[in-house]
C-alpha atoms as a PDB file:
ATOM      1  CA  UNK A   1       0.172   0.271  -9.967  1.00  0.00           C
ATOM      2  CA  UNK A   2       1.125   0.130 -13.553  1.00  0.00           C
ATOM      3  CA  UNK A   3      -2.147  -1.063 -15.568  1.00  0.00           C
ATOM      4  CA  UNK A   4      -4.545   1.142 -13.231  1.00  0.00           C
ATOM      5  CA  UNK A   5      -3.290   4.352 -14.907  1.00  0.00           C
ATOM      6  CA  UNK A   6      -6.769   5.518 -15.960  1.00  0.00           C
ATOM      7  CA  UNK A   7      -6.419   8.997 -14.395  1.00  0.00           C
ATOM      8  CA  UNK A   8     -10.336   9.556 -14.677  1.00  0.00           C
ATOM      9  CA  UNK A   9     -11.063   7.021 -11.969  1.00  0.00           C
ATOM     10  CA  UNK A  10      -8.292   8.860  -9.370  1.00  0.00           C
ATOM     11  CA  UNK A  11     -11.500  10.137  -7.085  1.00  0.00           C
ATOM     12  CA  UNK A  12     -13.101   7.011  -7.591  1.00  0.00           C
ATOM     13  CA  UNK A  13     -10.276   4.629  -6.178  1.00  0.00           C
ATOM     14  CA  UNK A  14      -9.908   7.466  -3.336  1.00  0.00           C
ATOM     15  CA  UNK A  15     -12.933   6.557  -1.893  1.00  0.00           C
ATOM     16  CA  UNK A  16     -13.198   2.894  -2.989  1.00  0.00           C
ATOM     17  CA  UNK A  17      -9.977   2.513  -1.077  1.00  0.00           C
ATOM     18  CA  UNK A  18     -11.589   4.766   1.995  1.00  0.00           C
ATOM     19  CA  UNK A  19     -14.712   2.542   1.948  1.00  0.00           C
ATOM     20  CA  UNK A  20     -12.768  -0.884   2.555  1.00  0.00           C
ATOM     21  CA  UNK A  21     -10.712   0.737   4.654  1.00  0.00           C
ATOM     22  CA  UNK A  22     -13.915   1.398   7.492  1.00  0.00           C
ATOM     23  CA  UNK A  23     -14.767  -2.263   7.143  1.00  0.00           C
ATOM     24  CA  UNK A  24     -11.302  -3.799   6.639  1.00  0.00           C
ATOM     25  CA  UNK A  25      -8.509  -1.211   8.266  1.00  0.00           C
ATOM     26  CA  UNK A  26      -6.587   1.370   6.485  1.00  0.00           C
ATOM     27  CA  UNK A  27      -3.501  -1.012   7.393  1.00  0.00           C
ATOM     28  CA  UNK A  28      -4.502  -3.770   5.429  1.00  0.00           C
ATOM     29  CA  UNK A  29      -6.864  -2.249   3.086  1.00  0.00           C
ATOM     30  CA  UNK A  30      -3.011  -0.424   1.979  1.00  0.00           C
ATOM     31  CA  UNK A  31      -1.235  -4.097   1.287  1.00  0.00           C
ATOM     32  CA  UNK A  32      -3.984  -4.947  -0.793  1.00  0.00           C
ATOM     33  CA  UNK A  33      -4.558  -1.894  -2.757  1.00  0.00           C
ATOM     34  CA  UNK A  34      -0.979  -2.142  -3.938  1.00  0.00           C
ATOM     35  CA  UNK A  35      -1.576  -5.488  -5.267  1.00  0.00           C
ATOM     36  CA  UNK A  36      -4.104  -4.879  -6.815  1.00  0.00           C
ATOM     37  CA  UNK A  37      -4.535  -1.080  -8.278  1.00  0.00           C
ATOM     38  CA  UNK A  38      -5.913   1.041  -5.697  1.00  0.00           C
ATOM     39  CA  UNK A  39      -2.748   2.594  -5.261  1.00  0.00           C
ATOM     40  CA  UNK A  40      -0.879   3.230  -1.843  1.00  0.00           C
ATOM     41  CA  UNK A  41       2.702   5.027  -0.726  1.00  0.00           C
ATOM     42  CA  UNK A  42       4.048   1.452  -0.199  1.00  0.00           C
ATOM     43  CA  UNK A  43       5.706  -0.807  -2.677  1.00  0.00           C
ATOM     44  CA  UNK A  44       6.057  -4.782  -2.821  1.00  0.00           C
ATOM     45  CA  UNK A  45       8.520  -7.339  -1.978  1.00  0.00           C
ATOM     46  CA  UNK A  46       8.934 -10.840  -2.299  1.00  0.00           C
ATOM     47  CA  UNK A  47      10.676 -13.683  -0.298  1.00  0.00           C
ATOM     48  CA  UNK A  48      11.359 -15.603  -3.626  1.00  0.00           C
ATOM     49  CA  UNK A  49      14.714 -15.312  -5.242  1.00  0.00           C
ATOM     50  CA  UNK A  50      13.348 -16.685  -8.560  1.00  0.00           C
ATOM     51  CA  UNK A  51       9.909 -14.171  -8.365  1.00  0.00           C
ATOM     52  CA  UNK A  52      12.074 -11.258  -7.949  1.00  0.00           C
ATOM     53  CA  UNK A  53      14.829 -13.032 -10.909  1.00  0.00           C
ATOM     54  CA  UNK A  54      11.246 -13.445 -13.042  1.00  0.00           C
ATOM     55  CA  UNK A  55      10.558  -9.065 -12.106  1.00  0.00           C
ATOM     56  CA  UNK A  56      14.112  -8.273 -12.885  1.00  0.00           C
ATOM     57  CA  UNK A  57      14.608  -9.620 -16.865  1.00  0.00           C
ATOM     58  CA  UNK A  58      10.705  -9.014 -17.867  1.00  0.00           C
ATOM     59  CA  UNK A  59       9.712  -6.150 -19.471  1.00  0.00           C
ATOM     60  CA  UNK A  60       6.437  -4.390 -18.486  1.00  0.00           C
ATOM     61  CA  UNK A  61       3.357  -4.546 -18.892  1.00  0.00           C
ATOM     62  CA  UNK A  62       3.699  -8.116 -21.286  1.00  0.00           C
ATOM     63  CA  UNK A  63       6.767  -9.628 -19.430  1.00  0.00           C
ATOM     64  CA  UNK A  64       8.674 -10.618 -22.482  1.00  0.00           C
ATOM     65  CA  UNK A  65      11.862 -11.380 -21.309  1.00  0.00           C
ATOM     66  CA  UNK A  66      14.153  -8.398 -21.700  1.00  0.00           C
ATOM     67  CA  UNK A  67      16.599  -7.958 -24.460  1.00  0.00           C
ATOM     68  CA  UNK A  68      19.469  -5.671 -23.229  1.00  0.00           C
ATOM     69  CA  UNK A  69      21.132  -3.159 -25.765  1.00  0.00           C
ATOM     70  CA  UNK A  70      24.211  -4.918 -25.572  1.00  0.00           C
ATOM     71  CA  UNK A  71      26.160  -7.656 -24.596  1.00  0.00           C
ATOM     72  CA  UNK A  72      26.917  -6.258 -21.336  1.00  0.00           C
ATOM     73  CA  UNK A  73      23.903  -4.642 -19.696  1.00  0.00           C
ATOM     74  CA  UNK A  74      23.200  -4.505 -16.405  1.00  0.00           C
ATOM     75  CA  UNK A  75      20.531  -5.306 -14.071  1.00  0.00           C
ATOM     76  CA  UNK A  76      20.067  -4.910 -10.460  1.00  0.00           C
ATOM     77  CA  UNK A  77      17.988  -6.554  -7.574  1.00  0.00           C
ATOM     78  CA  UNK A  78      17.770  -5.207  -4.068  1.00  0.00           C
ATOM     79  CA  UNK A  79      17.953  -7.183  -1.334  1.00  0.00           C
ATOM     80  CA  UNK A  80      16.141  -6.071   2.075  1.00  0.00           C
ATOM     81  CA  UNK A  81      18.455  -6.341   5.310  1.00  0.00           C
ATOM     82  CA  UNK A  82      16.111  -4.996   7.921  1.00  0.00           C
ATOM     83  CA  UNK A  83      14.289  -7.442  10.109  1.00  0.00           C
ATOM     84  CA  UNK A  84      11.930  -5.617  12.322  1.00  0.00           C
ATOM     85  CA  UNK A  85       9.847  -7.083  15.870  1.00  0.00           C
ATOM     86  CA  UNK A  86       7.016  -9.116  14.380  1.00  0.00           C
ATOM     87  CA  UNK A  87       3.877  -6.859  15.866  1.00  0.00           C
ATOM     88  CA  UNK A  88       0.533  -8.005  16.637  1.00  0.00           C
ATOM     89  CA  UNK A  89      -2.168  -6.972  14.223  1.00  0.00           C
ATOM     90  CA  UNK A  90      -3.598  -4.518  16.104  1.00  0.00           C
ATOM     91  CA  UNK A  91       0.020  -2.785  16.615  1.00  0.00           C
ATOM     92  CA  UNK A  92       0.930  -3.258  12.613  1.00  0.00           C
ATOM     93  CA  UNK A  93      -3.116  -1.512  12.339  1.00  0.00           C
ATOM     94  CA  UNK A  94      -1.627   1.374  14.055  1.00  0.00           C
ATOM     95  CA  UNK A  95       1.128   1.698  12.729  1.00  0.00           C
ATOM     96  CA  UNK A  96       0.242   1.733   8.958  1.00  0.00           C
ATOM     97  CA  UNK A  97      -2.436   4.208  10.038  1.00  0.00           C
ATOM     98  CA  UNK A  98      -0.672   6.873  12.302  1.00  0.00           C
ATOM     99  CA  UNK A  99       1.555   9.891  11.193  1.00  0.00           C
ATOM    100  CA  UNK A 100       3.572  12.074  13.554  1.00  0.00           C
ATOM    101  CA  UNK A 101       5.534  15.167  13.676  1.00  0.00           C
ATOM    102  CA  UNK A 102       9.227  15.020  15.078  1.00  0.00           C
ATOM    103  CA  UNK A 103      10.718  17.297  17.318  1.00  0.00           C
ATOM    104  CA  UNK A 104      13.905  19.036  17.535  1.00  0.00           C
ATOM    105  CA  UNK A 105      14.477  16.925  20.612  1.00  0.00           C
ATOM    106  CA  UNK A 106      14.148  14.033  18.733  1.00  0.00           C
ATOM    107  CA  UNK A 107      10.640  13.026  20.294  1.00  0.00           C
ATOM    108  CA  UNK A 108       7.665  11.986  17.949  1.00  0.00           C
ATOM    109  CA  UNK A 109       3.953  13.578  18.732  1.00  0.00           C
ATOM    110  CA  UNK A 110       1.691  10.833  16.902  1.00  0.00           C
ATOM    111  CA  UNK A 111      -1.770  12.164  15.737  1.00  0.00           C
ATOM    112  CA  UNK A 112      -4.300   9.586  15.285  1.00  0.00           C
ATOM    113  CA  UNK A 113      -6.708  11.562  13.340  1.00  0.00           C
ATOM    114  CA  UNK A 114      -5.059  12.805  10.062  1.00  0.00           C
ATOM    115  CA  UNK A 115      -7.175  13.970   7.477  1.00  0.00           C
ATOM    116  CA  UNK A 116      -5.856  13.796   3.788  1.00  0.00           C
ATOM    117  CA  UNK A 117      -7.294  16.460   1.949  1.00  0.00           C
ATOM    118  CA  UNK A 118      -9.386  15.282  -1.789  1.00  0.00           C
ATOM    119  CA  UNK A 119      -7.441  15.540  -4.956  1.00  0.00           C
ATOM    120  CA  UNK A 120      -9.775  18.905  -5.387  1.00  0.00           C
ATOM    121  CA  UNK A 121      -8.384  19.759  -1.615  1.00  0.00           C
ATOM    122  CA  UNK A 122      -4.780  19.666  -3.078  1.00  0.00           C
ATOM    123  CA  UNK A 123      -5.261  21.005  -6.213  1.00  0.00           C
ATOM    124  CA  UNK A 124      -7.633  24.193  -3.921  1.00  0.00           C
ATOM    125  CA  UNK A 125      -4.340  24.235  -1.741  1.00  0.00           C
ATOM    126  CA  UNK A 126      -1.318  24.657  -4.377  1.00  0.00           C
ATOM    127  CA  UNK A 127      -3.281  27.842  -5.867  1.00  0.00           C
ATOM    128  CA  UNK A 128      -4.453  29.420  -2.499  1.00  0.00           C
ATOM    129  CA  UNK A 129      -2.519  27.791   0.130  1.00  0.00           C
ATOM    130  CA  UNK A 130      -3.033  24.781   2.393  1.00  0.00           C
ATOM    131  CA  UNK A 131      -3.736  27.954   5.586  1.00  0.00           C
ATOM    132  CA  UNK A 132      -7.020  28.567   3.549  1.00  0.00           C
ATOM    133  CA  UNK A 133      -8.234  25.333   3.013  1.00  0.00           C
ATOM    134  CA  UNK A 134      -7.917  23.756   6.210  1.00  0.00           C
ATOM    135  CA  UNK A 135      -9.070  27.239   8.041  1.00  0.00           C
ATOM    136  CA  UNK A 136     -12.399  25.648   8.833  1.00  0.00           C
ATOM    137  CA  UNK A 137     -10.704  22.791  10.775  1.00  0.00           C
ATOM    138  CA  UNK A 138      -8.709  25.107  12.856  1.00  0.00           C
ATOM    139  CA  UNK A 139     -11.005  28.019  13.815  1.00  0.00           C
ATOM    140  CA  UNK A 140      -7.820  28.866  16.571  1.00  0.00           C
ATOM    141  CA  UNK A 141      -4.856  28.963  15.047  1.00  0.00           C
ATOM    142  CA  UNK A 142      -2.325  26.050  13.500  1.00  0.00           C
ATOM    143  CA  UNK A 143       1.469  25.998  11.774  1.00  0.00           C
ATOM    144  CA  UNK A 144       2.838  24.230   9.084  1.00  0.00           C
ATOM    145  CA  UNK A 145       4.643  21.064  10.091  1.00  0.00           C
ATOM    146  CA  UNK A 146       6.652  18.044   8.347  1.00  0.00           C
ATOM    147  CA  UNK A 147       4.342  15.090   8.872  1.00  0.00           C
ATOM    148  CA  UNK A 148       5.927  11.413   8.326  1.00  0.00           C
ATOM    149  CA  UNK A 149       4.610   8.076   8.247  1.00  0.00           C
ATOM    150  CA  UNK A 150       6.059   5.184  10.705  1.00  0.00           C
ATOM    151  CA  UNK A 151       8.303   2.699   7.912  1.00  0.00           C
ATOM    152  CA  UNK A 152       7.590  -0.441   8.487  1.00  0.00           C
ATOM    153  CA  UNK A 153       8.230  -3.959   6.727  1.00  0.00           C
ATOM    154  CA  UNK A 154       5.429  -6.698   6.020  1.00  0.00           C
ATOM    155  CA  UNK A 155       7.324  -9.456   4.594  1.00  0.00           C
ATOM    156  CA  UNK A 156       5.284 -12.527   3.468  1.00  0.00           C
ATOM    157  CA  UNK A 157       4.698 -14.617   6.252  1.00  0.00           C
ATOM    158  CA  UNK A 158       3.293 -11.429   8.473  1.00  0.00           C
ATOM    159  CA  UNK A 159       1.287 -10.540   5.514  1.00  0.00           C
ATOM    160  CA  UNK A 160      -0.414 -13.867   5.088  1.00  0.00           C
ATOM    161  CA  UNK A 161      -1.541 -14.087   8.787  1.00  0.00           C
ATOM    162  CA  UNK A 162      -2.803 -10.538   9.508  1.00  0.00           C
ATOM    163  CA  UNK A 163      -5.193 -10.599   6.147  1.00  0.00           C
ATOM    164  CA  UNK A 164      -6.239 -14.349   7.254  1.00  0.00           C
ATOM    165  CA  UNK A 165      -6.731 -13.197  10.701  1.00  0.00           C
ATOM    166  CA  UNK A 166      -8.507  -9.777   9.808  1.00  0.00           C
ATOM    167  CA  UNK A 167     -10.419 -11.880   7.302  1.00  0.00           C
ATOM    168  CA  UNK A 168     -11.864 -13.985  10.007  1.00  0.00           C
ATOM    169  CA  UNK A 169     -12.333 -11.101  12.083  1.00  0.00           C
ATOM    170  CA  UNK A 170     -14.951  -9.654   9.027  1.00  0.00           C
ATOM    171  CA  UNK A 171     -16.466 -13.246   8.735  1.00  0.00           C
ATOM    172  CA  UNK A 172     -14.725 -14.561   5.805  1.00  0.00           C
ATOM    173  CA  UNK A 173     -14.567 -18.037   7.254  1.00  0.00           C
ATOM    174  CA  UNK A 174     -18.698 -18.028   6.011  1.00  0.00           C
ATOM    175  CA  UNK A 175     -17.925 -18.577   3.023  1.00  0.00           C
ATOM    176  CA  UNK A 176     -15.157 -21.295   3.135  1.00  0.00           C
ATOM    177  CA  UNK A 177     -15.297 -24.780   4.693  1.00  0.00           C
ATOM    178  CA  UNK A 178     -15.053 -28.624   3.695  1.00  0.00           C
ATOM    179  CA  UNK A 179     -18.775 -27.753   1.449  1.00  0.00           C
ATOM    180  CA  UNK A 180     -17.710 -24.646  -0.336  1.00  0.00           C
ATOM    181  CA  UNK A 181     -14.650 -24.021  -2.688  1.00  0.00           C
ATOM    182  CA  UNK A 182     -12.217 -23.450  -0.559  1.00  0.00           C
ATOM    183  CA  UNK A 183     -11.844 -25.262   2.946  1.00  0.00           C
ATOM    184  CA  UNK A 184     -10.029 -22.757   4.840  1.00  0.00           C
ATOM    185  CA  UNK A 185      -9.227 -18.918   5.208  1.00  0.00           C
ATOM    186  CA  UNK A 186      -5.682 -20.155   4.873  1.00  0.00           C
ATOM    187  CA  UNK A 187      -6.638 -22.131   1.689  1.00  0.00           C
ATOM    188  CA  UNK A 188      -7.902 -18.733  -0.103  1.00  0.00           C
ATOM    189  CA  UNK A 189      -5.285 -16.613   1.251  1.00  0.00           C
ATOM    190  CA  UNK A 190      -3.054 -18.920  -0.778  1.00  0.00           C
ATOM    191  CA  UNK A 191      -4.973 -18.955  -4.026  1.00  0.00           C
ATOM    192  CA  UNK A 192      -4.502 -14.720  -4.099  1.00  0.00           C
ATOM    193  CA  UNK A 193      -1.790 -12.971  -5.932  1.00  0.00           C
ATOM    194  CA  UNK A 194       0.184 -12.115  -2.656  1.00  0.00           C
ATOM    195  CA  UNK A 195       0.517 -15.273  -1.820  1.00  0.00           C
ATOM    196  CA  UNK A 196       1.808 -16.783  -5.616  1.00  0.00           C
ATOM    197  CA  UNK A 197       4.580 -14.179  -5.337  1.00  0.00           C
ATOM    198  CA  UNK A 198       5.750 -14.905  -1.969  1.00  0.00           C
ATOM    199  CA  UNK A 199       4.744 -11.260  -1.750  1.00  0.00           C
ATOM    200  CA  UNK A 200       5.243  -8.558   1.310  1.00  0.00           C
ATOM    201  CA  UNK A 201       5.170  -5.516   1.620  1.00  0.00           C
ATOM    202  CA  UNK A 202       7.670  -2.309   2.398  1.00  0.00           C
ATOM    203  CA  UNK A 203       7.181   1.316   3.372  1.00  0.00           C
ATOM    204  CA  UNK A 204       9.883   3.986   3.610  1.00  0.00           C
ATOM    205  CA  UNK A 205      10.060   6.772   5.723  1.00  0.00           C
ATOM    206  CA  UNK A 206       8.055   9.710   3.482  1.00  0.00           C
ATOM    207  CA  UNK A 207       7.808  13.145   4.355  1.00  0.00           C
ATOM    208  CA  UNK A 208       3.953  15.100   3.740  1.00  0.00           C
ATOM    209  CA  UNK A 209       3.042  18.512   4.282  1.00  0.00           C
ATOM    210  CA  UNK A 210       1.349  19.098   7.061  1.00  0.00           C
ATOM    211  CA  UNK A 211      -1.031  21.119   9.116  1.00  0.00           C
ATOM    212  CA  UNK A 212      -1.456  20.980  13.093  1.00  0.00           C
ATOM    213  CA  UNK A 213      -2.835  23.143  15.858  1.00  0.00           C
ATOM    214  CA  UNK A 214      -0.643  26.052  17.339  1.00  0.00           C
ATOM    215  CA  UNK A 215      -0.854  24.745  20.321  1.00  0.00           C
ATOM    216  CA  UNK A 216       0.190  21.383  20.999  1.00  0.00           C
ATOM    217  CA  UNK A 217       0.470  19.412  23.782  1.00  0.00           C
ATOM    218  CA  UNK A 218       0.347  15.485  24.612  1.00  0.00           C
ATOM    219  CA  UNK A 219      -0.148  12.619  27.155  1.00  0.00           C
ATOM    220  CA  UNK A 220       2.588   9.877  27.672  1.00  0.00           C
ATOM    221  CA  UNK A 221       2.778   7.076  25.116  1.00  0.00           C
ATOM    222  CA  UNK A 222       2.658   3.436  26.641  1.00  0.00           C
ATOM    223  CA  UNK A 223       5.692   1.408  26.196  1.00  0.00           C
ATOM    224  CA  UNK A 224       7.644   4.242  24.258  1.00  0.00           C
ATOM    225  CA  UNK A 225      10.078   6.709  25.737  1.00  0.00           C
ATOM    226  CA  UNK A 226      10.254   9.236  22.741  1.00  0.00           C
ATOM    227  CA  UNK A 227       6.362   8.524  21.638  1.00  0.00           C
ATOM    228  CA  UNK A 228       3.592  10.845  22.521  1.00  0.00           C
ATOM    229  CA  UNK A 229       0.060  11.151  21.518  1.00  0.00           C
ATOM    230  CA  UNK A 230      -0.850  14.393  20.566  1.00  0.00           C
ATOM    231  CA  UNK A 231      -3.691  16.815  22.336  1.00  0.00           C
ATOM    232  CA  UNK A 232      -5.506  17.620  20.460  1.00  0.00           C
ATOM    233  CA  UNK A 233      -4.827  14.894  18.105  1.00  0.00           C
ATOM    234  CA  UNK A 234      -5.859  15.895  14.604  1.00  0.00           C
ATOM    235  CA  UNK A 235      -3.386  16.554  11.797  1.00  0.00           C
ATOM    236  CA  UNK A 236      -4.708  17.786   7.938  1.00  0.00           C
ATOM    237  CA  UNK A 237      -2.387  16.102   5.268  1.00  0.00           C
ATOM    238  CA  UNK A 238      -1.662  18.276   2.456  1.00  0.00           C
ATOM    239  CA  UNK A 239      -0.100  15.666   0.298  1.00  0.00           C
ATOM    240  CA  UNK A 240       3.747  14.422  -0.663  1.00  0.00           C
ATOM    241  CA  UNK A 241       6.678  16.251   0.158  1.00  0.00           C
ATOM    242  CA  UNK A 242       9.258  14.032  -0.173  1.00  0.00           C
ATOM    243  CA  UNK A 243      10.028  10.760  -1.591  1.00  0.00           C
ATOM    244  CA  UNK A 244      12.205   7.645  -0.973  1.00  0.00           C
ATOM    245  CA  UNK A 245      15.817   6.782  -2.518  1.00  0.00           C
ATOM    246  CA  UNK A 246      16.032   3.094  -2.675  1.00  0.00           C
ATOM    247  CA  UNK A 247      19.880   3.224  -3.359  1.00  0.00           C
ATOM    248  CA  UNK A 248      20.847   5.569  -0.369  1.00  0.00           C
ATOM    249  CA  UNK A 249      19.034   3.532   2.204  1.00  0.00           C
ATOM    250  CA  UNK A 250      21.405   1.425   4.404  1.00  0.00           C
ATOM    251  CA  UNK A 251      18.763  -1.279   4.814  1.00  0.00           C
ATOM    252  CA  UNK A 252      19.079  -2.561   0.974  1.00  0.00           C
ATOM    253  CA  UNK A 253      22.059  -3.975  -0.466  1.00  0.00           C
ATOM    254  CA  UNK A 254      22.341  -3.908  -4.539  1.00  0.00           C
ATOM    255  CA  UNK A 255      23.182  -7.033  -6.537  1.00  0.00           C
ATOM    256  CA  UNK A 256      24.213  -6.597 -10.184  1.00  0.00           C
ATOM    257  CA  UNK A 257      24.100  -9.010 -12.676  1.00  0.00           C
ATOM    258  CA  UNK A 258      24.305  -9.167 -16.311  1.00  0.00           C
ATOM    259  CA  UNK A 259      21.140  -9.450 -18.396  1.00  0.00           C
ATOM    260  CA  UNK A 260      20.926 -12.862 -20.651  1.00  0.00           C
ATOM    261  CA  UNK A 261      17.929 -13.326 -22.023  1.00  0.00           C
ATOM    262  CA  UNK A 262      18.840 -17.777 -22.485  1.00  0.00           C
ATOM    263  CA  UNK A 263      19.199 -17.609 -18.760  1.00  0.00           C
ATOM    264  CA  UNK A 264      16.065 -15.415 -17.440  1.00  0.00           C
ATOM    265  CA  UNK A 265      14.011 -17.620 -15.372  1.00  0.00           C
ATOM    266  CA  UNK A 266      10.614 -18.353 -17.132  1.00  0.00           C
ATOM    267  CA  UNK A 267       7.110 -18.560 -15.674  1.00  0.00           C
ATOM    268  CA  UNK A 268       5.197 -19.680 -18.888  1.00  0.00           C
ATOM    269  CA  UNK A 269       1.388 -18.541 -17.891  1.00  0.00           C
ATOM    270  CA  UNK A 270       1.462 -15.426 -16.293  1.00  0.00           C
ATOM    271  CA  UNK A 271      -1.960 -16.837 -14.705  1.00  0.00           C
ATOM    272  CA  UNK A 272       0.496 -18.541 -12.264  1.00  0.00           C
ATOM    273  CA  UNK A 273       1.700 -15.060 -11.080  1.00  0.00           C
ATOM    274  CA  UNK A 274      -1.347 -13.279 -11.149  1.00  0.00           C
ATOM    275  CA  UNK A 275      -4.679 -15.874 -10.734  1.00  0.00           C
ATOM    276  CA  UNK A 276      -7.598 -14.440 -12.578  1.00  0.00           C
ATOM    277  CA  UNK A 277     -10.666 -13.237 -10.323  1.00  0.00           C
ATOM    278  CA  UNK A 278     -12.353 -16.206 -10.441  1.00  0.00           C
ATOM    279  CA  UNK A 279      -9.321 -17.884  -8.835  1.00  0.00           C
ATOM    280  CA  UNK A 280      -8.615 -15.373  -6.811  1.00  0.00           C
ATOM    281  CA  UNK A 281     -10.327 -14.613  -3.475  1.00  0.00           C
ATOM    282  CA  UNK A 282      -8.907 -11.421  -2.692  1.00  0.00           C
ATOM    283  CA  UNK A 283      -9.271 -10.153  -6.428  1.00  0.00           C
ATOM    284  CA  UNK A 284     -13.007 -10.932  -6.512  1.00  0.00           C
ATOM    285  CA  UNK A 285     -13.469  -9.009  -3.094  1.00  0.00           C
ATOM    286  CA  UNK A 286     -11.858  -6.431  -4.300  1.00  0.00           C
ATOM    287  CA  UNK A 287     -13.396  -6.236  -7.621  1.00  0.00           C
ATOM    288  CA  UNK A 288     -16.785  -6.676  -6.037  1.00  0.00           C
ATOM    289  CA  UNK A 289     -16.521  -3.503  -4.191  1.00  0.00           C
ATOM    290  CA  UNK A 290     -15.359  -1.478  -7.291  1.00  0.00           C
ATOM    291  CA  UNK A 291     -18.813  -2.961  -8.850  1.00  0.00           C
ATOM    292  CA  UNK A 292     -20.718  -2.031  -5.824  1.00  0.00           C
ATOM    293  CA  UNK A 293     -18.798   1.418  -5.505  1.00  0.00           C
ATOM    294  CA  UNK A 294     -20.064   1.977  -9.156  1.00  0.00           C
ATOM    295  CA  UNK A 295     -23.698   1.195  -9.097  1.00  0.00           C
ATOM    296  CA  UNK A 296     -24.694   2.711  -5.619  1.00  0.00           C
ATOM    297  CA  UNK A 297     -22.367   5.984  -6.185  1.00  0.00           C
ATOM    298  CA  UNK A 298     -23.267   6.403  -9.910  1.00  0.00           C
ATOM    299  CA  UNK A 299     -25.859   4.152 -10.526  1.00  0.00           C
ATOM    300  CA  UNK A 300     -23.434   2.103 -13.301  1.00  0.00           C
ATOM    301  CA  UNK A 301     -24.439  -1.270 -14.018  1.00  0.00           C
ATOM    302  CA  UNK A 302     -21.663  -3.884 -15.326  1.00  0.00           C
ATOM    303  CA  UNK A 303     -19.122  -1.304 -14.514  1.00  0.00           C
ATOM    304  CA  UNK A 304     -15.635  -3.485 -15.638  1.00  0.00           C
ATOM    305  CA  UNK A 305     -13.291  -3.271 -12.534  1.00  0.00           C
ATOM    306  CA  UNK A 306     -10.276  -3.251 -14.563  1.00  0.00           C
ATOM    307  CA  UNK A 307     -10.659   0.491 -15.293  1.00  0.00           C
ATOM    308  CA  UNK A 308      -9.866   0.877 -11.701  1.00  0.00           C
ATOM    309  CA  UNK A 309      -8.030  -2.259 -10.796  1.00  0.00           C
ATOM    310  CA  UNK A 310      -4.547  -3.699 -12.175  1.00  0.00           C
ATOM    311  CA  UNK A 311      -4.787  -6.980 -13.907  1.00  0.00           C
ATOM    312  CA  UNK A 312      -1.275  -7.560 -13.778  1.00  0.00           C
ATOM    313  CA  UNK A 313      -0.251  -7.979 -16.633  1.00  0.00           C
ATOM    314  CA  UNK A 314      -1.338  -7.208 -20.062  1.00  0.00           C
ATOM    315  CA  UNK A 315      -1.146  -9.415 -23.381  1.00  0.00           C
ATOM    316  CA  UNK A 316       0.454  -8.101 -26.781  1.00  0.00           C
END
C-alpha cells in the first residue's frame, strides 16, 4: 500500500473497507483493498514473468529503472510453489474471513465471529490491557489465546472469476452489455489493475492476539477431521502478533539475478500497469465509495480519493 500512507485517513479506510465488505464480502473486499490502498494482511502476486521482471529492477514510487551500486548487485524474485484445491467462492468467502485457535492436539476451533478491535481499541488495550477492553464482551470469564488466519493462495485465474462472479451476484452485469461501455462483467474485470498485472493474491499464516471465552466447546466441522466450530463462536482480535518470513517459507523458491539496468524489461506508460479510474472499473467503484464514505460520514464534498486510495504509481 505504498502511496496510501496518509496516516490521518487510517480510521477512515477501517470502515470504508468494513462498509464494502457488508455488501461485497470481507474475502473479496481484502483482494481489492490491496490493490488498491485500503490496506489488508495479504500481499500480491503475479502469473507474469515479465510483470514481476518490470517489479524487480523499478524503483518505487516512480519506477525508474534501478541503478545498482555496483557492477554486481543483486536482485531477487520469489517464485510460489504451492498449488492449493481450487475452492468454490463461497468456501474461499470463508476462508479469507474465519480465524481459529489451535490446539495442543493439533485440532483447529474456527470462530466465525471475530471482532477486531478500532485503532482507539488497540491503542486503549496496549496501556490497560486487552482483559479490560474486551470485559464488556465477556461478562463470564475468557483467556488469552494465539488466533491465526487460514493461508491461502488466489492466483490470477481464481481471482478473476470469484470478483466476476461476486460482481454479478451484486448486479454489476446492469451496467455492462452490447449498449454500455463495456459488454461483459468479464470485459471490465479485464480493464482493472488486477487483471493488467496478471495479478493474485497470497496470504501467510499470521499470528494475532487474541481473546476467547473460558469455556469453550464446539460441534463437528463438515468434511474436516481436525476442524471444529467453536461454541460459543466469538473471538475479539487484539491486533498483530506475528509476522511472515518470505525467505524461511518452504513454499517459495529464490531466484537471483544480477541487476542491469540495459536489460530491465520496460513498460513505457505506467497507465498500462495501473489504468486510470476512468478506465478502470474496479478503481471507480472503489473510489466512488471513498466519495460516498466522505460526504455521508463527514459531510465532505469533492473529497479526492487518492488521500485514501493508492494510485500506483507516482510521477517525478
Amino acid at each position: 500500500m505504498p502511496l496510501a500512507g496518509n496516516h490521518e485517513y487510517e480510521v477512515d479506510r477501517l470502515e470504508i473497507k468494513n462498509a464494502l465488505a457488508r455488501s461485497f464480502n470481507r474475502g473479496l473486499t481484502n483482494l481489492l483493498a490491496q490493490q488498491y490502498g485500503l490496506s489488508s494482511n495479504i500481499f500480491d502476486v503475479t502469473s507474469s514473468i515479465e510483470i514481476s521482471a518490470f517489479f524487480a529492477t523499478r524503483s518505487w514510487p516512480s519506477y525508474e529503472i534501478y541503478k545498482p551500486s555496483g557492477p554486481n548487485e543483486l536482485g531477487v524474485i520469489y517464485r510460489m510453489l504451492c498449488r492449493p484445491k481450487v475452492p468454490s467462492l463461497r468456501q474461499f468467502e470463508e476462508l479469507t474471513e474465519h480465524m481459529y485457535v489451535q490446539m495442543p492436539d493439533d485440532e483447529k476451533f474456527i470462530f466465525k465471529n471475530v471482532k477486531t478491535l478500532s485503532y482507539e481499541g488497540q491503542e486503549l488495550a496496549a496501556v490497560m490491557g486487552l482483559f479490560h477492553v474486551v470485559a464488556d464482551q465477556f461478562p463470564s470469564s475468557s483467556k488469552l489465546a494465539d488466533l491465526f488466519k487460514m493461508p491461502f493462495y488466489c492466483h490470477p485465474a481464481m481471482m478473476r472469476s470469484f470478483t466476476v462472479q461476486r460482481l454479478g451476484e451484486l448486479g454489476f452485469g446492469d451496467f455492462v452489455g452490447s449498449d454500455k461501455e463495456y459488454c461483459s462483467i468479464e470485459a471490465a474485470y479485464d480493464c482493472s489493475r488486477n487483471a493488467k498485472q496478471y495479478g493474485g493474491t497470497y496470504s501467510p499464516r499470521l499470528k494475532y492476539q487474541g481473546v476467547i471465552p473460558e469455556p469453550l466447546s464446539y460441534i463437528p466441522r463438515f468434511d474436516h477431521q481436525k476442524w471444529r466450530d467453536a461454541r460459543p463462536d466469538i473471538a475479539i482480535n487484539g491486533g498483530l502478533r506475528a509476522v511472515f518470513d518470505i525467505n524461511n517459507d518452504e513454499n517459495f523458491e529464490k531466484f537471483f539475478f544480477v541487476h542491469d539496468p540495459s536489460r530491465a524489461p520496460n513498460i513505457k506508460n505506467l497507465d498500462e500497469v495501473w489504468p486510470p479510474r476512468h478506465s478502470d472499473p474496479l478503481f471507480e467503484v472503489l473510489c466512488g465509495a471513498v466519495e460516498a464514505y466522505f460526504l455521508e460520514k463527514k459531510g465532505v464534498k469533492y473529497f479526492d480519493p487518492m488521500l485514501v486510495l493508492d494510485r500506483g504509481y507516482s510521477k517525478k
